[in-house]
PDB file of N, CA and C in Angstrom:
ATOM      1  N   UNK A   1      -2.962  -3.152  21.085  1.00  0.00           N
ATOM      2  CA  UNK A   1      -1.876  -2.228  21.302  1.00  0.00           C
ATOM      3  C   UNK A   1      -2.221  -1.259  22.437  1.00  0.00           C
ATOM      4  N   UNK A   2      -3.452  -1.281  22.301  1.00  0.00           N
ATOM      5  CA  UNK A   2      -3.538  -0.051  23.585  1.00  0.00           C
ATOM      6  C   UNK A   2      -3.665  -0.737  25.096  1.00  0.00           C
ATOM      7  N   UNK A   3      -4.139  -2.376  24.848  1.00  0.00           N
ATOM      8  CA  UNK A   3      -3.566  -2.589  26.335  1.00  0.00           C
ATOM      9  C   UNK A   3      -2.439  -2.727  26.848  1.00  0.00           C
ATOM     10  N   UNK A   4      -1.605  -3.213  26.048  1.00  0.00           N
ATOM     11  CA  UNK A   4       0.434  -3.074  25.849  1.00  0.00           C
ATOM     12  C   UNK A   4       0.357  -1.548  26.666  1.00  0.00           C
ATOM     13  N   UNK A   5       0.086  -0.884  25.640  1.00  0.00           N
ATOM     14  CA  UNK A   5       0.269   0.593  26.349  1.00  0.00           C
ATOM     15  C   UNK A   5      -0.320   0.763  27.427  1.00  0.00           C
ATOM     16  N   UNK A   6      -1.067   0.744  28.451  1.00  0.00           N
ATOM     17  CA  UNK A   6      -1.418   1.041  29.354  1.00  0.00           C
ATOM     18  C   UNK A   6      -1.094  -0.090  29.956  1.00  0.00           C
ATOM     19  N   UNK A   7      -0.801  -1.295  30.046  1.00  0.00           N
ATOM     20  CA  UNK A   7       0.216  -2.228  31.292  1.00  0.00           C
ATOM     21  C   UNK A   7       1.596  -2.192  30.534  1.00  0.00           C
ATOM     22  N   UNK A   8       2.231  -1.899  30.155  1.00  0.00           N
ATOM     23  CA  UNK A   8       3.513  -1.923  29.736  1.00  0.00           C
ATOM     24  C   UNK A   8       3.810  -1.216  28.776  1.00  0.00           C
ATOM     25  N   UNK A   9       4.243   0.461  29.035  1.00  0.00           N
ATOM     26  CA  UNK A   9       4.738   1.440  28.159  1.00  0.00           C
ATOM     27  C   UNK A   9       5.929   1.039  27.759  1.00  0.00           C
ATOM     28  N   UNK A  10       6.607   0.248  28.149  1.00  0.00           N
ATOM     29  CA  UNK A  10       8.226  -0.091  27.287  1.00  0.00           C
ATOM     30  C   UNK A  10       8.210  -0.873  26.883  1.00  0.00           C
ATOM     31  N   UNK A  11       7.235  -1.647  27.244  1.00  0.00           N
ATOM     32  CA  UNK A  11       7.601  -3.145  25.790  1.00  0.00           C
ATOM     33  C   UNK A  11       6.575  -2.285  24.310  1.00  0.00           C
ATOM     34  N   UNK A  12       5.758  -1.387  25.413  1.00  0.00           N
ATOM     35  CA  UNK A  12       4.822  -0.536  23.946  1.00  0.00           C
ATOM     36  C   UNK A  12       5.524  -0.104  22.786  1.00  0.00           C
ATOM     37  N   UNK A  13       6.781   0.436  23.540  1.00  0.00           N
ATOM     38  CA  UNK A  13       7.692   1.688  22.932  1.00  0.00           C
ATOM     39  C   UNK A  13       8.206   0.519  21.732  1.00  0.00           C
ATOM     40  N   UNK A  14       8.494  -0.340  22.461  1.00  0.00           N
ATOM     41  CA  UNK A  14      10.182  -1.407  21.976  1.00  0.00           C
ATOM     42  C   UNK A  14       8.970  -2.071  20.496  1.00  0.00           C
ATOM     43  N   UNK A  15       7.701  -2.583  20.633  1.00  0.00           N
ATOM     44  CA  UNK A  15       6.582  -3.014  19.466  1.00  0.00           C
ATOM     45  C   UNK A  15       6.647  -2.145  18.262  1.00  0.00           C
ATOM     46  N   UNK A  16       6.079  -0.883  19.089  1.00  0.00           N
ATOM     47  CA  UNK A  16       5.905  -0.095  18.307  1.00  0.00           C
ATOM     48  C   UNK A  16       7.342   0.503  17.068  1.00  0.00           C
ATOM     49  N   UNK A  17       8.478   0.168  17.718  1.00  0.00           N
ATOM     50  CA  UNK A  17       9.947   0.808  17.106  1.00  0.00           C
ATOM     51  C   UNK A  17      10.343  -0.324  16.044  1.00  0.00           C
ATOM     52  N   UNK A  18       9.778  -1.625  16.281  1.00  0.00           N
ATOM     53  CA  UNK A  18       9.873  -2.722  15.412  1.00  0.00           C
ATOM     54  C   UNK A  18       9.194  -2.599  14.357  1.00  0.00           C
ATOM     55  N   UNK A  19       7.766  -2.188  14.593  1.00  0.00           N
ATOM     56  CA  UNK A  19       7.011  -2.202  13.569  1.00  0.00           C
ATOM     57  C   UNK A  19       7.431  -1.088  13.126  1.00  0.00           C
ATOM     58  N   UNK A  20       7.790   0.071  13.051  1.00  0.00           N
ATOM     59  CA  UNK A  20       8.056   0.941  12.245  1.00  0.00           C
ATOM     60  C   UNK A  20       9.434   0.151  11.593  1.00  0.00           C
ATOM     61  N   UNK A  21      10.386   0.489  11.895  1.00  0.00           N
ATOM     62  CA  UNK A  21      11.503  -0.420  11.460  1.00  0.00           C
ATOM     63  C   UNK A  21      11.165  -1.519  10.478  1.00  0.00           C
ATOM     64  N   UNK A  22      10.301  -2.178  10.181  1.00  0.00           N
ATOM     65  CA  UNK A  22       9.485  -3.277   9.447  1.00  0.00           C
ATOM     66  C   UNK A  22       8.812  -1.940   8.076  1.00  0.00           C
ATOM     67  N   UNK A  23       8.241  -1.492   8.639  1.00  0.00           N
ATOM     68  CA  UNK A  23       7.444  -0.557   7.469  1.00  0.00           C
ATOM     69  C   UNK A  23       8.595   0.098   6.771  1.00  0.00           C
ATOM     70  N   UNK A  24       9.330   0.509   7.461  1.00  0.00           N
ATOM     71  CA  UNK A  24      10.258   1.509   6.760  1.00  0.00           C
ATOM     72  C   UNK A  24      11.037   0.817   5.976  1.00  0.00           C
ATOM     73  N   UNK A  25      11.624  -0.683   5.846  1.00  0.00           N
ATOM     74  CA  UNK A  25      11.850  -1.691   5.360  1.00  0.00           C
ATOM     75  C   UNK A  25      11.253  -2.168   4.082  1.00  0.00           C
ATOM     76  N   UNK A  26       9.778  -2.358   4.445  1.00  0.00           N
ATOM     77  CA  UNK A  26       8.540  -2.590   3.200  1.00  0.00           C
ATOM     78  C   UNK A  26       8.711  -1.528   2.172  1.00  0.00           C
ATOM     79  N   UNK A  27       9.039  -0.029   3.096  1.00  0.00           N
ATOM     80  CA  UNK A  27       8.645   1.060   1.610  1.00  0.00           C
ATOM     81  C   UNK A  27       9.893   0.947   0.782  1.00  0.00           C
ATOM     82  N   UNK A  28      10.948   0.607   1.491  1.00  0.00           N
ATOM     83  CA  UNK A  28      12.341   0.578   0.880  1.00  0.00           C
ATOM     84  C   UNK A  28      12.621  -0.440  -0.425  1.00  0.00           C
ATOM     85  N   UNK A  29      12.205  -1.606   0.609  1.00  0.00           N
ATOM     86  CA  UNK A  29      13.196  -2.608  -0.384  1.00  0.00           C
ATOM     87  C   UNK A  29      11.639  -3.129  -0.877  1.00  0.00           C
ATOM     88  N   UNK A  30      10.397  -3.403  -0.599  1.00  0.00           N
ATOM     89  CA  UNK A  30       9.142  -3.971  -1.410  1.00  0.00           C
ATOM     90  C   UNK A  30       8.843  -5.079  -0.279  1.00  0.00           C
ATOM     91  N   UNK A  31       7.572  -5.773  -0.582  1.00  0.00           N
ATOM     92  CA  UNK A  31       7.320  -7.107   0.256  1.00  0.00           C
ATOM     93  C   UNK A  31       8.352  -8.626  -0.339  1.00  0.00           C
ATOM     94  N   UNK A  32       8.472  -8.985   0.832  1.00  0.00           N
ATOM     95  CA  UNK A  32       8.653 -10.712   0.467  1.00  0.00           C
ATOM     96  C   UNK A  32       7.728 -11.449   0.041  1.00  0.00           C
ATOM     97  N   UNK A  33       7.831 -12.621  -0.288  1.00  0.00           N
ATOM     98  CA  UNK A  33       7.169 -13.799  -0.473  1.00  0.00           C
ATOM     99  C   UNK A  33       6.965 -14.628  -1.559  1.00  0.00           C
ATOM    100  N   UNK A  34       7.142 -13.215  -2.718  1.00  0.00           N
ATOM    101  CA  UNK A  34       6.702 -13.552  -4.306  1.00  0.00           C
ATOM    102  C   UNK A  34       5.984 -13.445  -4.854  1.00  0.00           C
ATOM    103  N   UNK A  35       5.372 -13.604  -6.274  1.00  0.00           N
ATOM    104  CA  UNK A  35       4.458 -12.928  -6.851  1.00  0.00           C
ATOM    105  C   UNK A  35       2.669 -13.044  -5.948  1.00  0.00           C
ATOM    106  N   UNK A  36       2.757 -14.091  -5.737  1.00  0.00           N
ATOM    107  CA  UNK A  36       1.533 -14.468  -5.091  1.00  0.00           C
ATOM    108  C   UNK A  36       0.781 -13.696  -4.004  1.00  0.00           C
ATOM    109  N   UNK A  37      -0.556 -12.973  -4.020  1.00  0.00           N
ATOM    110  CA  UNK A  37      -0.802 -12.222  -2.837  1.00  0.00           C
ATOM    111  C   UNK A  37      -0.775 -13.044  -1.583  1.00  0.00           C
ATOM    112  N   UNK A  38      -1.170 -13.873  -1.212  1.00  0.00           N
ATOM    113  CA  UNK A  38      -1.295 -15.203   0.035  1.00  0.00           C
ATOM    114  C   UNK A  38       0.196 -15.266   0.522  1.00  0.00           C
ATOM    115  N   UNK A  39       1.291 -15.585  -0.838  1.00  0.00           N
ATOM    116  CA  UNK A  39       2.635 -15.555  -0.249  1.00  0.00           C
ATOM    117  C   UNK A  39       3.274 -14.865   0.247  1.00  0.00           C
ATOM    118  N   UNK A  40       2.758 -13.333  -0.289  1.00  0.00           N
ATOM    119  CA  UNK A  40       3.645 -12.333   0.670  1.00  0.00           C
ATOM    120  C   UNK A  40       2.741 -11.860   1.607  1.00  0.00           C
ATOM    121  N   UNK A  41       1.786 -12.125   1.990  1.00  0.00           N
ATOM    122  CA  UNK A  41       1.373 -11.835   3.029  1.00  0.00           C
ATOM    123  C   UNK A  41       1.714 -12.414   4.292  1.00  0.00           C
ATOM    124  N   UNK A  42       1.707 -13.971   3.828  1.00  0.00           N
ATOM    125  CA  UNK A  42       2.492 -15.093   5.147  1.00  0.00           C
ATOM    126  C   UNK A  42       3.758 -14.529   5.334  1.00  0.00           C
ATOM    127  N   UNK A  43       4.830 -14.118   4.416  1.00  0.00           N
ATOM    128  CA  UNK A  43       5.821 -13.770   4.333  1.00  0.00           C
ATOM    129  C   UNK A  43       6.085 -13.027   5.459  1.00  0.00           C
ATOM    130  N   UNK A  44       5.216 -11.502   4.977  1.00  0.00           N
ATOM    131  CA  UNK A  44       5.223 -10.620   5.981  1.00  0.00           C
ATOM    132  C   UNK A  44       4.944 -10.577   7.427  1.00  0.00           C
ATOM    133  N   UNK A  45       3.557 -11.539   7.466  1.00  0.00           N
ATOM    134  CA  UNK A  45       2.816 -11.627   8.707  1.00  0.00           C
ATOM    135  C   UNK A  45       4.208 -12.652   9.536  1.00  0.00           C
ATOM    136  N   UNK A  46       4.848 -13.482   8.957  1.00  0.00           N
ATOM    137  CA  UNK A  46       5.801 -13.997   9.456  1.00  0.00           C
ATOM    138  C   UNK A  46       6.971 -13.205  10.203  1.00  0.00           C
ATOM    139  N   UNK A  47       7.963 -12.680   8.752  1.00  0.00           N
ATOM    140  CA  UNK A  47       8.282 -11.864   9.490  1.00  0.00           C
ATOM    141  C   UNK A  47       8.422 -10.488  10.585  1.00  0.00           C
ATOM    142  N   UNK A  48       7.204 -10.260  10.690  1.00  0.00           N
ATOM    143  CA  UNK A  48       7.134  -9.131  11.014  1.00  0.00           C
ATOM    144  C   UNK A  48       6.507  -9.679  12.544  1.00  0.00           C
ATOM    145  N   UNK A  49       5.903 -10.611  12.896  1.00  0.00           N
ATOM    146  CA  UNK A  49       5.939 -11.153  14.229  1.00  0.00           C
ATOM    147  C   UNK A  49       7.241 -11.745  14.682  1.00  0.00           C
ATOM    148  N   UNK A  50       8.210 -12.377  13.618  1.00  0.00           N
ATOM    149  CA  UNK A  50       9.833 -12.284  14.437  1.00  0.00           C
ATOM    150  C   UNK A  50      10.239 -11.042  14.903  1.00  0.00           C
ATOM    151  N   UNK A  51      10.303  -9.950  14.106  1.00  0.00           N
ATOM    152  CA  UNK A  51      10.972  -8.949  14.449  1.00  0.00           C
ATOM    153  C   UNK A  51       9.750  -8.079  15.734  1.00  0.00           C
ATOM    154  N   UNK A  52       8.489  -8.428  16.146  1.00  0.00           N
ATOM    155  CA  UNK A  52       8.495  -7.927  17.510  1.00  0.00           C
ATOM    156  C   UNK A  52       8.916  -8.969  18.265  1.00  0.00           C
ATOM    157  N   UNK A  53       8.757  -9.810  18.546  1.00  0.00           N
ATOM    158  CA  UNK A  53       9.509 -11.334  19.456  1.00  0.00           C
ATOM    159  C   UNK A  53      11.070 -10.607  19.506  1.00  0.00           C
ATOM    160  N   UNK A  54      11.242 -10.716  18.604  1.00  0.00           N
ATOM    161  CA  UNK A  54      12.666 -10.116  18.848  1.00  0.00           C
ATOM    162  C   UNK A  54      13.027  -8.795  19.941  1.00  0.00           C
ATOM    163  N   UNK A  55      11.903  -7.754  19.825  1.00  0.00           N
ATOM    164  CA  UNK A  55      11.949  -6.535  20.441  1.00  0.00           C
ATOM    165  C   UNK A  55      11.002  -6.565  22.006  1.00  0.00           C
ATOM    166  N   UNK A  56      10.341  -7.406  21.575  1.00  0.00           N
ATOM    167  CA  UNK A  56       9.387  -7.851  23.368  1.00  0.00           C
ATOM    168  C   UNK A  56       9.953  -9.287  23.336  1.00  0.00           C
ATOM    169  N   UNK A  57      10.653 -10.020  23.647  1.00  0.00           N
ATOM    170  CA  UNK A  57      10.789 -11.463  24.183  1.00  0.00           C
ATOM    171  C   UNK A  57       9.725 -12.500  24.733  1.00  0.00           C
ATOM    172  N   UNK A  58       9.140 -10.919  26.065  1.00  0.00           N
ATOM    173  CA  UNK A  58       8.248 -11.595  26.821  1.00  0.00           C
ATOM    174  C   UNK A  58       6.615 -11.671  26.461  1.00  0.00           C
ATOM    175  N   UNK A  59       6.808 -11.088  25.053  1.00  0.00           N
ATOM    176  CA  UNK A  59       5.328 -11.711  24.628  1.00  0.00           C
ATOM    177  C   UNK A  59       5.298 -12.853  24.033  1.00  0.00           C
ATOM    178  N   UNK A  60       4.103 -13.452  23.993  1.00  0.00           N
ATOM    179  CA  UNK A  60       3.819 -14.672  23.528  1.00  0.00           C
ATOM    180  C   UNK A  60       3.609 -14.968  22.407  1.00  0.00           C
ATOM    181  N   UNK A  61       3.898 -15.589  21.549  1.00  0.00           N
ATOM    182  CA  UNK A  61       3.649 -16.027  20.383  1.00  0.00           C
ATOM    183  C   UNK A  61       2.143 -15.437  19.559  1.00  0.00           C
ATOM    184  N   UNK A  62       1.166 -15.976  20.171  1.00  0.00           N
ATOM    185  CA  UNK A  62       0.212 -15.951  19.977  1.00  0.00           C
ATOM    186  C   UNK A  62       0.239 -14.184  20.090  1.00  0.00           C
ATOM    187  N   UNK A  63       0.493 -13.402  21.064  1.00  0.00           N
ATOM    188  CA  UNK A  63       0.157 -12.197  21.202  1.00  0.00           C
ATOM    189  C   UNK A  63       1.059 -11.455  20.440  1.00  0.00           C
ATOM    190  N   UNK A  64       2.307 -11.989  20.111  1.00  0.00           N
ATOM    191  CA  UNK A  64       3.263 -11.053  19.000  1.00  0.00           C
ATOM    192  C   UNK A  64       2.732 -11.287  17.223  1.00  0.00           C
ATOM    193  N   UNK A  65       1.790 -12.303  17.038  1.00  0.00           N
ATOM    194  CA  UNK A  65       1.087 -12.797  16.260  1.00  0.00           C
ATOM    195  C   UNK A  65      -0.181 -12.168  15.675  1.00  0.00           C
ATOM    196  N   UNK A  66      -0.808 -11.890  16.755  1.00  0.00           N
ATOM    197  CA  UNK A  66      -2.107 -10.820  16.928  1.00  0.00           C
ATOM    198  C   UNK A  66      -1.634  -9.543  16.408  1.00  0.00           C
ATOM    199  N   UNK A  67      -1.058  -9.472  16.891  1.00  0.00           N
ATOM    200  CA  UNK A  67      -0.178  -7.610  17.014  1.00  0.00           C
ATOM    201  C   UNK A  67       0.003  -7.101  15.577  1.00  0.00           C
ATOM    202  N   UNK A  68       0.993  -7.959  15.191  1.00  0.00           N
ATOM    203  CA  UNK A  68       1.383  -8.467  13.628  1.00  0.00           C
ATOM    204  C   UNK A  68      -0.269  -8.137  12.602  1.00  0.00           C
ATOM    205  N   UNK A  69      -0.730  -9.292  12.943  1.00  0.00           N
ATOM    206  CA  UNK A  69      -2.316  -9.730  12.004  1.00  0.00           C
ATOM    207  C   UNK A  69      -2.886  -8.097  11.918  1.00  0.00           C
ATOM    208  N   UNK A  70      -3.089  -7.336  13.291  1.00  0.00           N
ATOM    209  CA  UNK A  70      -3.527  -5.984  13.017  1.00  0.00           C
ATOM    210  C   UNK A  70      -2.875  -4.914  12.819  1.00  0.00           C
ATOM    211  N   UNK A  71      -1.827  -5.086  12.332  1.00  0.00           N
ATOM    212  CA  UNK A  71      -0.661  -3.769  11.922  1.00  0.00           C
ATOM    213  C   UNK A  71      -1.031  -4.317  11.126  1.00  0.00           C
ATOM    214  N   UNK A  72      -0.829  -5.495   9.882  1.00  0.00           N
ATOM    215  CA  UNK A  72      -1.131  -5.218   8.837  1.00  0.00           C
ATOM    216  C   UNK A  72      -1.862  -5.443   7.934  1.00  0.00           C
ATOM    217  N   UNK A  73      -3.175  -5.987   8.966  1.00  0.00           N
ATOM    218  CA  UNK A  73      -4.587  -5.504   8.684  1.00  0.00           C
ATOM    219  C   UNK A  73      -4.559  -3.956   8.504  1.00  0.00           C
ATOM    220  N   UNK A  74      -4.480  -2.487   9.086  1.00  0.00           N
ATOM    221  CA  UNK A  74      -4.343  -1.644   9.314  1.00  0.00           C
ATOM    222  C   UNK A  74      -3.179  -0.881   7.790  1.00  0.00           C
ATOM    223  N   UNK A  75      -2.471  -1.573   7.709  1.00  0.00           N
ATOM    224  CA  UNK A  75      -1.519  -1.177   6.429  1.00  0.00           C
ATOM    225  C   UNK A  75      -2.800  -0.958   5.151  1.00  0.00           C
ATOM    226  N   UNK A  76      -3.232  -2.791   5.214  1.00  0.00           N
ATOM    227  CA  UNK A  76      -4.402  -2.724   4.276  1.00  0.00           C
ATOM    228  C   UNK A  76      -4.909  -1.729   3.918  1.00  0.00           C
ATOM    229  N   UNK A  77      -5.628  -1.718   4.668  1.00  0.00           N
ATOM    230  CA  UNK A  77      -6.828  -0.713   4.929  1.00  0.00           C
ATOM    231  C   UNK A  77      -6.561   0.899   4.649  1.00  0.00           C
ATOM    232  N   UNK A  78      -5.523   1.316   5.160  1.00  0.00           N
ATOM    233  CA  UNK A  78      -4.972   2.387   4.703  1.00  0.00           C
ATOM    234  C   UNK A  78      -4.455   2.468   3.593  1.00  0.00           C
ATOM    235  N   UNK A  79      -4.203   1.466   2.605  1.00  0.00           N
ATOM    236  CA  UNK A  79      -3.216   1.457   1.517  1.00  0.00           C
ATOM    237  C   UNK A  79      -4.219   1.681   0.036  1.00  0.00           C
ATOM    238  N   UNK A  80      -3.735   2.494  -0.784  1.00  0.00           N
ATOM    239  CA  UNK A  80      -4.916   3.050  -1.671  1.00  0.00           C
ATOM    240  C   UNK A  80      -4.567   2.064  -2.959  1.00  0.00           C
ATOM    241  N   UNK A  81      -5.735   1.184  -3.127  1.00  0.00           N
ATOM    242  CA  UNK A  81      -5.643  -0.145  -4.290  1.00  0.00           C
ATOM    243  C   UNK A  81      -6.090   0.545  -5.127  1.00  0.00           C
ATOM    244  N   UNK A  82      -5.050   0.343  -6.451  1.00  0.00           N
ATOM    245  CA  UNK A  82      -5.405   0.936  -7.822  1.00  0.00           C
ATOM    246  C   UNK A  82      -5.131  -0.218  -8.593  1.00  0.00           C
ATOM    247  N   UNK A  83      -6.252  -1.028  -8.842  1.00  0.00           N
ATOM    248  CA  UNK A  83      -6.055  -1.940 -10.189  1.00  0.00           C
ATOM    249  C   UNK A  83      -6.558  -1.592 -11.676  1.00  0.00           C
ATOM    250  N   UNK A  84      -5.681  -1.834 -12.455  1.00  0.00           N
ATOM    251  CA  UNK A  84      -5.748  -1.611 -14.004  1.00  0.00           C
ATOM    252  C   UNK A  84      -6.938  -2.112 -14.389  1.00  0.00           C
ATOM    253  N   UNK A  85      -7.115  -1.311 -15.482  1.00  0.00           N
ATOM    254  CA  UNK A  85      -8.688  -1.929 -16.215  1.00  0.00           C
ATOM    255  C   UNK A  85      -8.814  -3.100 -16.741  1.00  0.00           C
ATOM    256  N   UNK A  86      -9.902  -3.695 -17.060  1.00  0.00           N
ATOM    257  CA  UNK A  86      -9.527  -4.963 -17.330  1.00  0.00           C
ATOM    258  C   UNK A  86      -9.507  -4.841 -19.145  1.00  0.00           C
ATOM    259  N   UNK A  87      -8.616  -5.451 -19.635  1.00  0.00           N
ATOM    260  CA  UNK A  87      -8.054  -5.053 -21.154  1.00  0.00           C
ATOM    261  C   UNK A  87      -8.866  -6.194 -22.039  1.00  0.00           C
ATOM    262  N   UNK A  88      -9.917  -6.732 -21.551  1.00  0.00           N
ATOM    263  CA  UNK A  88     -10.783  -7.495 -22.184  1.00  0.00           C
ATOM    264  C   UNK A  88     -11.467  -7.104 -23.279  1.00  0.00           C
TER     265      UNK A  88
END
């Protein structure tokens, strides 16, 4: 993201407005995919590289893909996991 930003501040802007638009989406309505963690992750990682393709055209697959993989790598990581005890 930060080389986007420094060779191309408007396709930066247009990434960056998708992916929020995507998050703000996630907190709203929940993830896709279904119960499965693997499924909604493809889900997401899916859609959420359409919707920058959609907002940069002129990136590449592979690089609207990447982009994707570390936004929400980055969600991860920030996101505070609270699993239940185990009732064994």
């Amino acid at each position: 993201m930060d080389a986007l930003r420094a060779s191309a501040p408007d396709m930066h802007e247009k990434v960056i407005a998708a992916v929020t638009h995507h998050a703000s989406r996630l907190n709203l309505a929940g993830p896709q995919g279904g119960p499965e963690a693997g499924a909604i992750l493809h889900s997401e990682l899916t859609s959420l590289t359409a919707s920058i393709k959609d907002a940069a055209p002129s990136l590449s697959n592979s690089n609207a893909q990447e982009i994707a993989m570390g936004v929400i790598s980055d969600w991860i990581m920030r996101c505070s996991l609270d699993f239940p005890a185990n009732a064994a």
